[in-house]
N, C-alpha and C. Protein backbone atom coordinates (compact mmCIF):
# COMPACT_ATOMS: atom_id res chain seq x y z
N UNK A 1 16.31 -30.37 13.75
CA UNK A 1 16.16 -28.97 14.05
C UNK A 1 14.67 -28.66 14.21
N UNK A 2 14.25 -27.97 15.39
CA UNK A 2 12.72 -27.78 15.63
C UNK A 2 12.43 -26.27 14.67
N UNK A 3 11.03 -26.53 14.02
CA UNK A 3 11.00 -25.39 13.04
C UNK A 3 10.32 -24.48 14.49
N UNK A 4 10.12 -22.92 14.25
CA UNK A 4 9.71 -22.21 14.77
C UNK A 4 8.56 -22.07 14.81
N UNK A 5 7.39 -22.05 15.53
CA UNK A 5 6.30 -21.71 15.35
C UNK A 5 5.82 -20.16 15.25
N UNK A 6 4.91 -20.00 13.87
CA UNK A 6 4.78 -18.90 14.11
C UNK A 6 2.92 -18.91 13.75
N UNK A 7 2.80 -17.29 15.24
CA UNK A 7 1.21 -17.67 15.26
C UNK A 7 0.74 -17.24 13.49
N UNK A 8 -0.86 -17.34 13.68
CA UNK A 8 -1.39 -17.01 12.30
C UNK A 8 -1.85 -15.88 11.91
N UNK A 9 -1.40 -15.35 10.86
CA UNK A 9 -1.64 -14.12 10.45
C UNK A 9 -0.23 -12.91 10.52
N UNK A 10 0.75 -13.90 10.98
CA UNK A 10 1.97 -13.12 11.41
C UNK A 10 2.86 -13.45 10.55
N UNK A 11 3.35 -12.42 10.12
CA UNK A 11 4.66 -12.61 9.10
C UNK A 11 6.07 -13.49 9.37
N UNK A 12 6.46 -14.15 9.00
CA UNK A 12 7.70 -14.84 9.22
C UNK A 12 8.93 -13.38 9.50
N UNK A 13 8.61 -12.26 8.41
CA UNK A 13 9.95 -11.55 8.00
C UNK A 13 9.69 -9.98 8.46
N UNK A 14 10.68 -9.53 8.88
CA UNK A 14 10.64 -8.34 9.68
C UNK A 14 9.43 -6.93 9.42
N UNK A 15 9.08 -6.40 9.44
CA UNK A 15 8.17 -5.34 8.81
C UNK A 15 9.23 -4.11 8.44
N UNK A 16 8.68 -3.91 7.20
CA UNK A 16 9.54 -2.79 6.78
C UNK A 16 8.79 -1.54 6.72
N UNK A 17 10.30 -0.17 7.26
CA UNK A 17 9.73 1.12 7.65
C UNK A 17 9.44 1.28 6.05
N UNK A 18 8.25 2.40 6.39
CA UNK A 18 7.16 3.29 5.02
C UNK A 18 9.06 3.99 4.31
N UNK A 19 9.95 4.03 4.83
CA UNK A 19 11.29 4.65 4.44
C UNK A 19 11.86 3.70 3.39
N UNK A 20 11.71 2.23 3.98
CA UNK A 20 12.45 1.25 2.67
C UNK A 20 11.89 1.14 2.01
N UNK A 21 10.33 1.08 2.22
CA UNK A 21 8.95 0.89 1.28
C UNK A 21 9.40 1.77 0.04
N UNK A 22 9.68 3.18 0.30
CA UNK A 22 9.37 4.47 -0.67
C UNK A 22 11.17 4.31 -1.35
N UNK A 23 12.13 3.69 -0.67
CA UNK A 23 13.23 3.45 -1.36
C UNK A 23 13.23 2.15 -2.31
N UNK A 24 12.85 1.19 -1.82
CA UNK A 24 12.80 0.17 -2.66
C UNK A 24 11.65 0.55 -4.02
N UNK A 25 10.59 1.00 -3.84
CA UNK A 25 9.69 1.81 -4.48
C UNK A 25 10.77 2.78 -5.62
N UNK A 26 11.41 4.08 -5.27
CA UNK A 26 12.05 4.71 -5.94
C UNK A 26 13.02 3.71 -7.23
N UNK A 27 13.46 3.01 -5.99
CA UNK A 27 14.54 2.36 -7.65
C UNK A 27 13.62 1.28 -8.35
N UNK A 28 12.78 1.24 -8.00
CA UNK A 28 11.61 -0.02 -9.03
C UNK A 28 11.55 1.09 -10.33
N UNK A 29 10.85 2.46 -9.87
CA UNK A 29 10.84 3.22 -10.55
C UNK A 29 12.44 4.05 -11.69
N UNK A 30 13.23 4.17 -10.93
CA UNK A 30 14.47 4.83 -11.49
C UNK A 30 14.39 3.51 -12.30
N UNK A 31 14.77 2.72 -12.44
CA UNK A 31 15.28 1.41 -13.37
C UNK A 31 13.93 1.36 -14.47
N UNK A 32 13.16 2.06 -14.40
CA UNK A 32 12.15 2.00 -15.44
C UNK A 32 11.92 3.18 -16.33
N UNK A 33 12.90 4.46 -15.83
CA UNK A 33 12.52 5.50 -16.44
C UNK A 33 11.06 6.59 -15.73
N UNK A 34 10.58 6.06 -14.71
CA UNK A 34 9.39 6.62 -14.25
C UNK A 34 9.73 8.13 -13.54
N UNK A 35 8.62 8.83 -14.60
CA UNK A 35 8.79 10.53 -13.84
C UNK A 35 9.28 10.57 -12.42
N UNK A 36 8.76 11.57 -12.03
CA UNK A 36 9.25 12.09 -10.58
C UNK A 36 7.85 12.82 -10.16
N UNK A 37 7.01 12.90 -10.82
CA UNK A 37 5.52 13.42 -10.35
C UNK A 37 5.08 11.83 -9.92
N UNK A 38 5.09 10.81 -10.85
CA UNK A 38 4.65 9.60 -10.27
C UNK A 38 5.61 8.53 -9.15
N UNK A 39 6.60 9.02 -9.00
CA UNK A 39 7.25 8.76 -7.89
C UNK A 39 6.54 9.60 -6.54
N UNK A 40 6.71 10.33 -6.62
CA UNK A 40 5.88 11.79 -6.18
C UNK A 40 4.91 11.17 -5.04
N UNK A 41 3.82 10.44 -6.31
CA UNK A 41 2.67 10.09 -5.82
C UNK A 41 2.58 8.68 -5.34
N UNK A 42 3.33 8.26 -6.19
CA UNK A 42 3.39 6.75 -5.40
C UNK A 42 4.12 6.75 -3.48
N UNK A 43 5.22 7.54 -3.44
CA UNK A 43 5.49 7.94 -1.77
C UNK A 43 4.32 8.44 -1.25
N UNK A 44 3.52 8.95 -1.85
CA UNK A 44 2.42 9.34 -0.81
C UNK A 44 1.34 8.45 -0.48
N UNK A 45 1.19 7.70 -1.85
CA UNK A 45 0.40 6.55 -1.19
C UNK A 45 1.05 5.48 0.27
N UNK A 46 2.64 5.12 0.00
CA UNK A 46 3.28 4.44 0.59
C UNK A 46 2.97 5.04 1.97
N UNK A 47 3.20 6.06 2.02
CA UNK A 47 2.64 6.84 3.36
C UNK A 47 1.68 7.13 4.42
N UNK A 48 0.72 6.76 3.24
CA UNK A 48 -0.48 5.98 3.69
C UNK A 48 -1.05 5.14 4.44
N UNK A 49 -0.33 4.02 4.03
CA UNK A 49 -0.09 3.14 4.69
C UNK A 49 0.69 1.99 3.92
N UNK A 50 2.04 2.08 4.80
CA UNK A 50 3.37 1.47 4.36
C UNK A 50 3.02 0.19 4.55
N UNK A 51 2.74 -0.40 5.94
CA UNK A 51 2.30 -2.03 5.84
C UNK A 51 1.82 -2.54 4.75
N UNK A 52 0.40 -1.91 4.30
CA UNK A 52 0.01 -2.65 3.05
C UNK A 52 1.18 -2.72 1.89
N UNK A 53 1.51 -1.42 1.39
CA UNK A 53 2.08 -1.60 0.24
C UNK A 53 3.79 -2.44 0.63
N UNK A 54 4.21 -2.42 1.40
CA UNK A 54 5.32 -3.66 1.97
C UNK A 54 4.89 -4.97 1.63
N UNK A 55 3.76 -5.21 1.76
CA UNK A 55 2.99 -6.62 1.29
C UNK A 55 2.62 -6.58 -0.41
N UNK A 56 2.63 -5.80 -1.13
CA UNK A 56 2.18 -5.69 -2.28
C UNK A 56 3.58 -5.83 -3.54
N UNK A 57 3.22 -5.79 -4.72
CA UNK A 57 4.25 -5.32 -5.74
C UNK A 57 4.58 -4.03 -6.27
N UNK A 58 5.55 -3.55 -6.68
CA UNK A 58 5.40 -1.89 -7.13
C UNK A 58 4.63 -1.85 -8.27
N UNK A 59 5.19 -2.99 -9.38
CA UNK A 59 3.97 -3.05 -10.61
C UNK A 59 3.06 -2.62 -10.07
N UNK A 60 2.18 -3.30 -8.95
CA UNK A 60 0.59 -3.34 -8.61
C UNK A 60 0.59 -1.43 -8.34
N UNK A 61 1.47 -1.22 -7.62
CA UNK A 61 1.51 0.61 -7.19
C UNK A 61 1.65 1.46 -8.58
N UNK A 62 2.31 0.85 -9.68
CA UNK A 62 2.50 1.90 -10.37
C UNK A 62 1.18 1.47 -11.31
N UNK A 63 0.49 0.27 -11.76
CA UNK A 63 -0.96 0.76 -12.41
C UNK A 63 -1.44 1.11 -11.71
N UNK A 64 -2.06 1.01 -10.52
CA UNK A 64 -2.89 1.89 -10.01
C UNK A 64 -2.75 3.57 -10.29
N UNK A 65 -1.68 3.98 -10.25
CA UNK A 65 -0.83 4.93 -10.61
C UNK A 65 -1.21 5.73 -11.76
N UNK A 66 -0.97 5.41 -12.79
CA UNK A 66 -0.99 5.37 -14.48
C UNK A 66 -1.84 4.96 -15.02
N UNK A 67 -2.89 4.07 -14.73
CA UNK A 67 -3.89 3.35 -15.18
C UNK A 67 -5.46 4.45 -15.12
């Protein structure tokens, strides 16, 4: 089976809309107990710019957050 080439700097896996970002985001948060002011704020960062935080962890979003 020939593997695919993919150029450099390009993701293997689809890019996700700033929409799944701030959903997948929400239940990181719901499953932890996290307010709704810091949900709040964490969608607005996501909004920001969704690419980055698609590449990141929510941990990493929520200290920045709280910290």
């Amino acid at each position: 089976m020939k593997q695919r080439s993919i150029p450099a700097g390009a993701s293997s896996f689809p890019m996700m809309t700033a929409e799944e970002v701030k959903a997948f985001w929400e239940g990181f948060c719901e499953r932890r107990g996290i307010s709704a002011d810091v949900i709040a704020k964490g969608n607005a960062r996501i909004e920001e710019d969704p690419e980055y935080w698609a590449d990141q962890t929510m941990a990493t979003l929520l200290d920045l957050l709280v910290t």
